[in-house]
Each structure stands twice: as C-alpha cells, then as structure tokens.
PDB file of N, CA and C in Angstrom:
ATOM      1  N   UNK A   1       2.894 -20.781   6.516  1.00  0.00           N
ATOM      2  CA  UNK A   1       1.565 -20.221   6.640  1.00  0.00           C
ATOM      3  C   UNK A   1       0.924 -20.200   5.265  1.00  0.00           C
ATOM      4  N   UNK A   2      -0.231 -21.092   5.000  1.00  0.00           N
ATOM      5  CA  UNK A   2      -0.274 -20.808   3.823  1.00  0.00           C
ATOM      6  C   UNK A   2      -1.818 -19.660   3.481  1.00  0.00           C
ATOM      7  N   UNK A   3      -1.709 -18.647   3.935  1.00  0.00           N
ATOM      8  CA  UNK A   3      -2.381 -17.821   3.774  1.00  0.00           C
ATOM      9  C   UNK A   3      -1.368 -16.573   3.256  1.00  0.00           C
ATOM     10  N   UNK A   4       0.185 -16.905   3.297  1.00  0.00           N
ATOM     11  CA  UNK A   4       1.065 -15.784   3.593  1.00  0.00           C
ATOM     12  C   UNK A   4       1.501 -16.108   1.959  1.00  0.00           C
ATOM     13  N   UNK A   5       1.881 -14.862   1.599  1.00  0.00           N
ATOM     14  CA  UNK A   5       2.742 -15.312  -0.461  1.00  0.00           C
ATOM     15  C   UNK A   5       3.150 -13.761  -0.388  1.00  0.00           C
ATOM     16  N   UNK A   6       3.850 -14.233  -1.231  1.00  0.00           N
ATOM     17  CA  UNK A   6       4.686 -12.457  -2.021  1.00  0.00           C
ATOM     18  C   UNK A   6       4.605 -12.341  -3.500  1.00  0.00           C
ATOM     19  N   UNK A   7       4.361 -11.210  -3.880  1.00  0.00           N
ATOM     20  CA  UNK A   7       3.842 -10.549  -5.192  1.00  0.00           C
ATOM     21  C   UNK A   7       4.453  -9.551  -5.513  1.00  0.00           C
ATOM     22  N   UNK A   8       4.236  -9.318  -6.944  1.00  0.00           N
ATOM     23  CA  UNK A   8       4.625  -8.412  -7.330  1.00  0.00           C
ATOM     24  C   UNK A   8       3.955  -7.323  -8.073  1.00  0.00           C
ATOM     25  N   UNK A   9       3.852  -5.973  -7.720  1.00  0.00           N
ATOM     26  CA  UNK A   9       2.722  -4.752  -8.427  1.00  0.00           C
ATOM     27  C   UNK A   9       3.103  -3.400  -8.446  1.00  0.00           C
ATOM     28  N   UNK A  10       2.167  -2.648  -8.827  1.00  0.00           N
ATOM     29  CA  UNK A  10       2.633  -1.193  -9.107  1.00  0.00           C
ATOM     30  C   UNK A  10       1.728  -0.799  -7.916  1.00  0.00           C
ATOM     31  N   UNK A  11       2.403   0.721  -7.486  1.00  0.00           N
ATOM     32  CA  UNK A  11       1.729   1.349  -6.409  1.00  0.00           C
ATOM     33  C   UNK A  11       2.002   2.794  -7.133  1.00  0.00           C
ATOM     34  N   UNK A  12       0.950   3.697  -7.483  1.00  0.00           N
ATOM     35  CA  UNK A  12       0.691   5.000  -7.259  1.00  0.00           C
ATOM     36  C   UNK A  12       1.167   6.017  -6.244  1.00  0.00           C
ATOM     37  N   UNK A  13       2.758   6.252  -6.610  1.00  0.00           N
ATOM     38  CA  UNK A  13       2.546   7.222  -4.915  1.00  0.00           C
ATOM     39  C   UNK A  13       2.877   8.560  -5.301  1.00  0.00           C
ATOM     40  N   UNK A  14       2.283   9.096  -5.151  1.00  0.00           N
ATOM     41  CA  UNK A  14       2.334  10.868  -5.825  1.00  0.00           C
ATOM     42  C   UNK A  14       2.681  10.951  -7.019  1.00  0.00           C
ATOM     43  N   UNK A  15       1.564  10.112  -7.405  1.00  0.00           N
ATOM     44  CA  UNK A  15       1.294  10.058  -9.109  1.00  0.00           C
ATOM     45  C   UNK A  15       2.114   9.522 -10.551  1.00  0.00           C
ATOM     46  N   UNK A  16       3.051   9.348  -9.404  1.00  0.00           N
ATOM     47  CA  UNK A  16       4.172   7.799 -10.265  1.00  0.00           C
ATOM     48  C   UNK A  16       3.954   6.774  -9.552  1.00  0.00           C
ATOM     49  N   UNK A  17       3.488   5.626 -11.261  1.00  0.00           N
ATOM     50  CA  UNK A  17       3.926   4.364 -10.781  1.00  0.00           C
ATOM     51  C   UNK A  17       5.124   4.237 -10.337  1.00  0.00           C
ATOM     52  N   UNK A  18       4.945   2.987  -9.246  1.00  0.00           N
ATOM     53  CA  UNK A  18       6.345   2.550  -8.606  1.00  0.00           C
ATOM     54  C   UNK A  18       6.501   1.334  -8.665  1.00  0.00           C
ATOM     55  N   UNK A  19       7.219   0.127  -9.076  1.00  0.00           N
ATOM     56  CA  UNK A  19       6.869  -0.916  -8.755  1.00  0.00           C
ATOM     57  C   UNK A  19       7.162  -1.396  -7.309  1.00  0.00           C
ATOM     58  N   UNK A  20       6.739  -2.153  -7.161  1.00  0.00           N
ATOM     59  CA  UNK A  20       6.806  -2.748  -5.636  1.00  0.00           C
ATOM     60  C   UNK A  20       6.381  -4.426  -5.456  1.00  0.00           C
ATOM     61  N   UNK A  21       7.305  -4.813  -4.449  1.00  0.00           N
ATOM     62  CA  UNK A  21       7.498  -6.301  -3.801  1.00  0.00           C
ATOM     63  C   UNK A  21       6.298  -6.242  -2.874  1.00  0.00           C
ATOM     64  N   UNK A  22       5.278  -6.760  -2.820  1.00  0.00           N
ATOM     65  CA  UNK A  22       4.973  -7.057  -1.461  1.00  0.00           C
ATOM     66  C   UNK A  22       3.997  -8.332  -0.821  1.00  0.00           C
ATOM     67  N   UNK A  23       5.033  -8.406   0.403  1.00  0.00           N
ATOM     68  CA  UNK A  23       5.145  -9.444   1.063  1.00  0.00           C
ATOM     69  C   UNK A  23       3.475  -9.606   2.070  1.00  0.00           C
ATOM     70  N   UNK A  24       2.535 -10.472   2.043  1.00  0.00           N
ATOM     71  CA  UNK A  24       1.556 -10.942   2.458  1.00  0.00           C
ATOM     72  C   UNK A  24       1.555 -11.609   3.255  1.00  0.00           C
ATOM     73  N   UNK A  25       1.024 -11.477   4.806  1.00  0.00           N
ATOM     74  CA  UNK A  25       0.823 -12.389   5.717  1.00  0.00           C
ATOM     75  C   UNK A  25      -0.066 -12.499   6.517  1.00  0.00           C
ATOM     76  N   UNK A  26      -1.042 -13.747   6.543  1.00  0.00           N
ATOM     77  CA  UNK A  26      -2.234 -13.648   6.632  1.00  0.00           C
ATOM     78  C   UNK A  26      -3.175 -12.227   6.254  1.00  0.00           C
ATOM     79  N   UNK A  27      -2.875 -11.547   5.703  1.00  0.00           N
ATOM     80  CA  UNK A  27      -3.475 -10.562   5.037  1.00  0.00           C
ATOM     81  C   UNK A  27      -4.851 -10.251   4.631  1.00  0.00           C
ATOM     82  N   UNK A  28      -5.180  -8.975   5.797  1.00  0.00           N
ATOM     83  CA  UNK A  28      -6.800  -8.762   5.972  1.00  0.00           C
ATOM     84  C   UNK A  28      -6.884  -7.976   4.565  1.00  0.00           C
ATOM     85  N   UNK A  29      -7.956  -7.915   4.494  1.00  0.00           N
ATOM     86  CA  UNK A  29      -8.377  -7.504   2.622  1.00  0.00           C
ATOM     87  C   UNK A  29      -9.485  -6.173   2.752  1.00  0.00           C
ATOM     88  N   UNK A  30      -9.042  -5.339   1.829  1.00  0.00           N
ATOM     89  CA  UNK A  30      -9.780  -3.937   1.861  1.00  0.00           C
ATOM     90  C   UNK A  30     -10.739  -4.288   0.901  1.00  0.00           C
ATOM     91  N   UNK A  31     -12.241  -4.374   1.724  1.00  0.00           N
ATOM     92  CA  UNK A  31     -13.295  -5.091   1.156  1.00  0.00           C
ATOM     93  C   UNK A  31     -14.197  -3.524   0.144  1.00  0.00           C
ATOM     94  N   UNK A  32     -14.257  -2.775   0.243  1.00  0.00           N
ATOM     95  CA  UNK A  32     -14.632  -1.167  -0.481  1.00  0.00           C
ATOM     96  C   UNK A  32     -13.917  -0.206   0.002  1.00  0.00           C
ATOM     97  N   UNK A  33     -14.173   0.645  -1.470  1.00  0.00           N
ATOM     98  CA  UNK A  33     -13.006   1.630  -1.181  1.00  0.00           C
ATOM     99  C   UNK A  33     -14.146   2.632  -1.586  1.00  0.00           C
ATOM    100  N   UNK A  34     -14.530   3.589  -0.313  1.00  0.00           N
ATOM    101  CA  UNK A  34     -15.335   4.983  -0.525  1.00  0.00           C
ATOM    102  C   UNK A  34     -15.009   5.897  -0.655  1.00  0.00           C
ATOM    103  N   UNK A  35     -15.839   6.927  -0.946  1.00  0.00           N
ATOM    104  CA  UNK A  35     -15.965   8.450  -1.818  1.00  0.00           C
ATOM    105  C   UNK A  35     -14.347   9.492  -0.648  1.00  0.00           C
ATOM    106  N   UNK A  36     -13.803   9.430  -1.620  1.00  0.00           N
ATOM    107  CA  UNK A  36     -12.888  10.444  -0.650  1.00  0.00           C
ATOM    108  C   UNK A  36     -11.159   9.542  -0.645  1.00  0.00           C
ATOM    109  N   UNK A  37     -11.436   8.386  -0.565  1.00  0.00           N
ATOM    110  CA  UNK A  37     -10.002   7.548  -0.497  1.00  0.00           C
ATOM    111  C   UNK A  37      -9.840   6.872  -2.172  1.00  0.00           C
ATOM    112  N   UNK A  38      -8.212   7.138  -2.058  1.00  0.00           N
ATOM    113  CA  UNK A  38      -7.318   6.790  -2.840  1.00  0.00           C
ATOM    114  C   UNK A  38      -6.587   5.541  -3.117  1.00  0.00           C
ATOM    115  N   UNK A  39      -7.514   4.477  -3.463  1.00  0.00           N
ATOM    116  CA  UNK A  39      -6.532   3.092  -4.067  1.00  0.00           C
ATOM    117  C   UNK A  39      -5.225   3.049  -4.597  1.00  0.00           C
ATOM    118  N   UNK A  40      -4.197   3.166  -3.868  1.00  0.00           N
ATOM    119  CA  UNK A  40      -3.093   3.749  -4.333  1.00  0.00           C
ATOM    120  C   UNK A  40      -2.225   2.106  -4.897  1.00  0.00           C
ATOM    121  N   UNK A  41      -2.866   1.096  -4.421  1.00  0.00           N
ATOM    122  CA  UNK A  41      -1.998  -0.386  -5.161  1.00  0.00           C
ATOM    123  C   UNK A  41      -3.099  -1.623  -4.865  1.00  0.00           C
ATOM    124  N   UNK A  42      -3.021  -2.206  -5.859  1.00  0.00           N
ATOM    125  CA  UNK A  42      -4.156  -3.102  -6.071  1.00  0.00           C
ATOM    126  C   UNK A  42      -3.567  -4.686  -6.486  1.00  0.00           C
ATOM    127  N   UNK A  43      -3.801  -5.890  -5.857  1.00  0.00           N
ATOM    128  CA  UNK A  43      -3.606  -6.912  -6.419  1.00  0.00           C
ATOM    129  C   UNK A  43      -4.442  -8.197  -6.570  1.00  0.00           C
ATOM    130  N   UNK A  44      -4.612  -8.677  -7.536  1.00  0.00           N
ATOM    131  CA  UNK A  44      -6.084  -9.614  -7.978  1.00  0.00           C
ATOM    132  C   UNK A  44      -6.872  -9.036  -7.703  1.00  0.00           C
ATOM    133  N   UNK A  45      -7.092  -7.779  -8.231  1.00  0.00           N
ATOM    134  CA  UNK A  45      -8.161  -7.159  -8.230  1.00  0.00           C
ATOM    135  C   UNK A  45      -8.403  -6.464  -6.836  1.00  0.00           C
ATOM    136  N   UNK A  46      -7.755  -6.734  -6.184  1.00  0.00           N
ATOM    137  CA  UNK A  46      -8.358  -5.993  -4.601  1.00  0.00           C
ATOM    138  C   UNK A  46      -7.249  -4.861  -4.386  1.00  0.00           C
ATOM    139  N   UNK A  47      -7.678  -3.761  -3.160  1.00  0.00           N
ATOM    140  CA  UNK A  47      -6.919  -2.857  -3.229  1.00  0.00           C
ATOM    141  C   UNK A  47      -6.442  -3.392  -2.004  1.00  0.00           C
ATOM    142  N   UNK A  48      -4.876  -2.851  -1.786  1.00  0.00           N
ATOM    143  CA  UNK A  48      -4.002  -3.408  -1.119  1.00  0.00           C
ATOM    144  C   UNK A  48      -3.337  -1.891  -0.211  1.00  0.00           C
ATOM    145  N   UNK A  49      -3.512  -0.718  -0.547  1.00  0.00           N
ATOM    146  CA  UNK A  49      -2.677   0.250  -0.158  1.00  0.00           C
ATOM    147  C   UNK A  49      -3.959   0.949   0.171  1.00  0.00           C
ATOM    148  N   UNK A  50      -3.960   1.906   0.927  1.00  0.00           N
ATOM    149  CA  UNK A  50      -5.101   2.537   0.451  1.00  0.00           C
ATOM    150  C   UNK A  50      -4.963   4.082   1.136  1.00  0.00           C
ATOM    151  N   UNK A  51      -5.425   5.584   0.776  1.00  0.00           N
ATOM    152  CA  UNK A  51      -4.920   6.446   1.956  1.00  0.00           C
ATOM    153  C   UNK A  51      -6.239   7.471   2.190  1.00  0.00           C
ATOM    154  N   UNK A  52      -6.833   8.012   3.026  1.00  0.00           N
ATOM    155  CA  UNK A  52      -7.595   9.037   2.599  1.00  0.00           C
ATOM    156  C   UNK A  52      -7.461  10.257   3.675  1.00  0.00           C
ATOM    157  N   UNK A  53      -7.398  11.344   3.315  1.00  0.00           N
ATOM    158  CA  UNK A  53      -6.473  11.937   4.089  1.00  0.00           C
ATOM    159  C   UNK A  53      -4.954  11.690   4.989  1.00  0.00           C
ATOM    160  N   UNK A  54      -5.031  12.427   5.829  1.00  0.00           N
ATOM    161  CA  UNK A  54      -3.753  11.533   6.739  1.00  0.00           C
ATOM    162  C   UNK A  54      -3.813  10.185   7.483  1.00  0.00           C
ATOM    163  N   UNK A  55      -4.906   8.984   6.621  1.00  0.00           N
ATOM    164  CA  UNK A  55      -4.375   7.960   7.174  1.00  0.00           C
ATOM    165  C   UNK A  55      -4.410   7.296   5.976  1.00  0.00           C
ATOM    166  N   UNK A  56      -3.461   6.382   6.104  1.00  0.00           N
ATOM    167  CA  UNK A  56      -2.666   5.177   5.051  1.00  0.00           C
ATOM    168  C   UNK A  56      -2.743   3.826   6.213  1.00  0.00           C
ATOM    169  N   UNK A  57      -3.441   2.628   4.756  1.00  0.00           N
ATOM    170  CA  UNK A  57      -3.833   1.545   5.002  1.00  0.00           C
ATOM    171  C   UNK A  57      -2.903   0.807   4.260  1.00  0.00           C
ATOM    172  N   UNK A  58      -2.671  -0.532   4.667  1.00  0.00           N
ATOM    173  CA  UNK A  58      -2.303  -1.481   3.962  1.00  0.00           C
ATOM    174  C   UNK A  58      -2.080  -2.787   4.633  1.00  0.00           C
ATOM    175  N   UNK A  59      -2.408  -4.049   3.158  1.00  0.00           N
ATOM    176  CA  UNK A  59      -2.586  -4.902   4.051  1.00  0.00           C
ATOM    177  C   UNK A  59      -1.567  -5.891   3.533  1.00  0.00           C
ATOM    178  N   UNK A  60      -0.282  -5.119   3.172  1.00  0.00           N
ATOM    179  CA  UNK A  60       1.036  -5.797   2.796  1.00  0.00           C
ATOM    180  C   UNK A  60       1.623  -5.384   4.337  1.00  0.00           C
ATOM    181  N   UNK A  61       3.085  -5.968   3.881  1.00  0.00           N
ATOM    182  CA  UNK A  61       4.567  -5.377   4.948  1.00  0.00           C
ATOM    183  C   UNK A  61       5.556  -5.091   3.821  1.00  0.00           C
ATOM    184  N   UNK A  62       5.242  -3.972   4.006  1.00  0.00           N
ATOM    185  CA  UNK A  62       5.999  -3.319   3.343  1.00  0.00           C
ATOM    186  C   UNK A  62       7.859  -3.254   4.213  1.00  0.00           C
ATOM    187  N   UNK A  63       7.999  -3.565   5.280  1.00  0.00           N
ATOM    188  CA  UNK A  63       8.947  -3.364   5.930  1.00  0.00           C
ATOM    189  C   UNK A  63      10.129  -4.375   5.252  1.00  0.00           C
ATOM    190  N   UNK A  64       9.401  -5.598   5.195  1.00  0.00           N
ATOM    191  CA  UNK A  64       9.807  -6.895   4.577  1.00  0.00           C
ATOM    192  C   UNK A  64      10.266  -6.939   3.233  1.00  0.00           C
ATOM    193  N   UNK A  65      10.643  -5.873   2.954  1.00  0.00           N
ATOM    194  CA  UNK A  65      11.324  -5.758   1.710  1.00  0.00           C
ATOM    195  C   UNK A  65      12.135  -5.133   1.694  1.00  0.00           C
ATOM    196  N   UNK A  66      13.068  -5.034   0.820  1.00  0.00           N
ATOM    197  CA  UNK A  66      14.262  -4.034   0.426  1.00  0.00           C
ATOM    198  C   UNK A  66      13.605  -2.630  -0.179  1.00  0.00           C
ATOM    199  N   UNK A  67      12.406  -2.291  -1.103  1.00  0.00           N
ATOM    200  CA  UNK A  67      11.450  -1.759  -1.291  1.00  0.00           C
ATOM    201  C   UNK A  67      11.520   0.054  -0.313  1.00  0.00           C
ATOM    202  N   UNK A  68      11.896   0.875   0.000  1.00  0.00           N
ATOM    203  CA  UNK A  68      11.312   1.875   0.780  1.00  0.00           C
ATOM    204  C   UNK A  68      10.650   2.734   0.134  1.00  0.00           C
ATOM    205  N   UNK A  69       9.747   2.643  -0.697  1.00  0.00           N
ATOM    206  CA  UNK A  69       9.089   3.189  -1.584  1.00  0.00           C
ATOM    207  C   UNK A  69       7.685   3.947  -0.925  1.00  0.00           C
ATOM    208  N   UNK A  70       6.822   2.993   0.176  1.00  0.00           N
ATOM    209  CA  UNK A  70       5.657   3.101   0.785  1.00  0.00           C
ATOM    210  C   UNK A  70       6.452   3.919   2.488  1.00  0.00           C
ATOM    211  N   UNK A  71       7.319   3.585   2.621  1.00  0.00           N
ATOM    212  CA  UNK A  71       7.871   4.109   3.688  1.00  0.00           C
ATOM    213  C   UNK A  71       8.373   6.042   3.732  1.00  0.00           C
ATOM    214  N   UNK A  72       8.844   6.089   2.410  1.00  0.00           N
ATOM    215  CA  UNK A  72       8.941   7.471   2.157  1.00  0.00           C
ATOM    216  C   UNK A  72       8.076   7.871   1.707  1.00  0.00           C
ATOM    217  N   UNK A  73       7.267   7.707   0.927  1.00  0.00           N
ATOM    218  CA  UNK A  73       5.651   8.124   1.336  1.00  0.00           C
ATOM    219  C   UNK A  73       5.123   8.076   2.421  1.00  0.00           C
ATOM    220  N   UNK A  74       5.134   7.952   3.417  1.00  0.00           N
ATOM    221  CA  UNK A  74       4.473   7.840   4.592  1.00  0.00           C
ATOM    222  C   UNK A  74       5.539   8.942   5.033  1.00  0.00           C
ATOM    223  N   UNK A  75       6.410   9.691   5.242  1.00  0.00           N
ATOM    224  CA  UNK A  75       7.794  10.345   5.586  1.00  0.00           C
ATOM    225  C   UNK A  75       6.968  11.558   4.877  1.00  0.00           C
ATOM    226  N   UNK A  76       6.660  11.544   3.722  1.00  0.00           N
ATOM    227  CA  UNK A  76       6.262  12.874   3.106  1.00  0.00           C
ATOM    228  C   UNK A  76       4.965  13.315   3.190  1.00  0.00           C
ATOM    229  N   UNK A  77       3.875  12.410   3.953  1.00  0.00           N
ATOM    230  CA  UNK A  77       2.708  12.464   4.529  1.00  0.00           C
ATOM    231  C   UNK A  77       2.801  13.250   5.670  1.00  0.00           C
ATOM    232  N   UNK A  78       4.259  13.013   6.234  1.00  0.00           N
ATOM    233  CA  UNK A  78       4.016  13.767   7.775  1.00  0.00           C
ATOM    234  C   UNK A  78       4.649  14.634   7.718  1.00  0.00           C
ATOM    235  N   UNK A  79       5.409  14.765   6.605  1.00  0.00           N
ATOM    236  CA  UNK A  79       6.209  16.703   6.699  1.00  0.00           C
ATOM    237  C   UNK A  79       4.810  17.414   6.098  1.00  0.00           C
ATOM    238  N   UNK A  80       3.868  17.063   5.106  1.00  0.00           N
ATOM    239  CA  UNK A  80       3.407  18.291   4.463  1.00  0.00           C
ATOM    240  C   UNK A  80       2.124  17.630   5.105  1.00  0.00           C
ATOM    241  N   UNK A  81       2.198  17.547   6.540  1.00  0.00           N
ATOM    242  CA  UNK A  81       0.741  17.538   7.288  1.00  0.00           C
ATOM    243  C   UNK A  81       0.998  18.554   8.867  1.00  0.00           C
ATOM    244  N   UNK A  82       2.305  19.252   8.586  1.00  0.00           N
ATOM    245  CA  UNK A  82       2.842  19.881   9.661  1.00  0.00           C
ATOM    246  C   UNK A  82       1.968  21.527   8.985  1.00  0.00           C
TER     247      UNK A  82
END
C-alpha cells in the first residue's frame, strides 16, 4: 500500500515525552486542531494524536507495535474519568 509507512516520533502523554513507533495506514490526517484540544504527537508537521476531553484521536495504529505507551494512556483516561 503505498499510502501506508512507519515512523518514528515523540508523543506527549501526561507531560512526558515518550518516544514512539508509529505505524501508518492509509492514514486520514488531522487537518486543525481547535481551542480546547491537545496535540499530543505530531509528524511532518501534522498532528497525529490528538485528545480533548475524554476523546482521543489518532491517525496511527498504535496496536501495531510493541510500543504500549498510547494504550496506557487511554487505560488512565478511563480510570480518572470514573
């Protein structure tokens, strides 16, 4: 697929950088990021992660990696939203 590639970047997740793998496939693109949401990982310039309140975007797979970095963030989104 050649719309699909893997990269490599930092992601912001509760205020530590993290680095992170992530894997792209056909990958829709977060065209603005408005008043209230958090660009939490960015690559060539575009934001790739994104969260604002209790919802989290992204237009990696994060699954596709060895990586559980975005996954336990998402784990600690839903305990301290109880």
């Amino acid at each position: 697929q050649r719309e699909s590639f893997e990269a490599h970047g930092q992601a912001v997740l509760d205020g530590e950088s993290t680095p992170m793998d992530m894997v792209f496939i056909r990958a829709p693109r977060i065209t603005r990021v408005g008043a209230g949401v958090d660009a939490l990982a960015r690559h060539g310039g575009d934001t790739v992660l994104a969260r604002q309140g209790s919802v989290l975007v992204g237009t990696f797979h994060p699954e596709l990696t060895a990586n559980t970095a975005v996954h336990r963030y998402f784990c600690r989104m839903v305990e301290t939203s109880r």
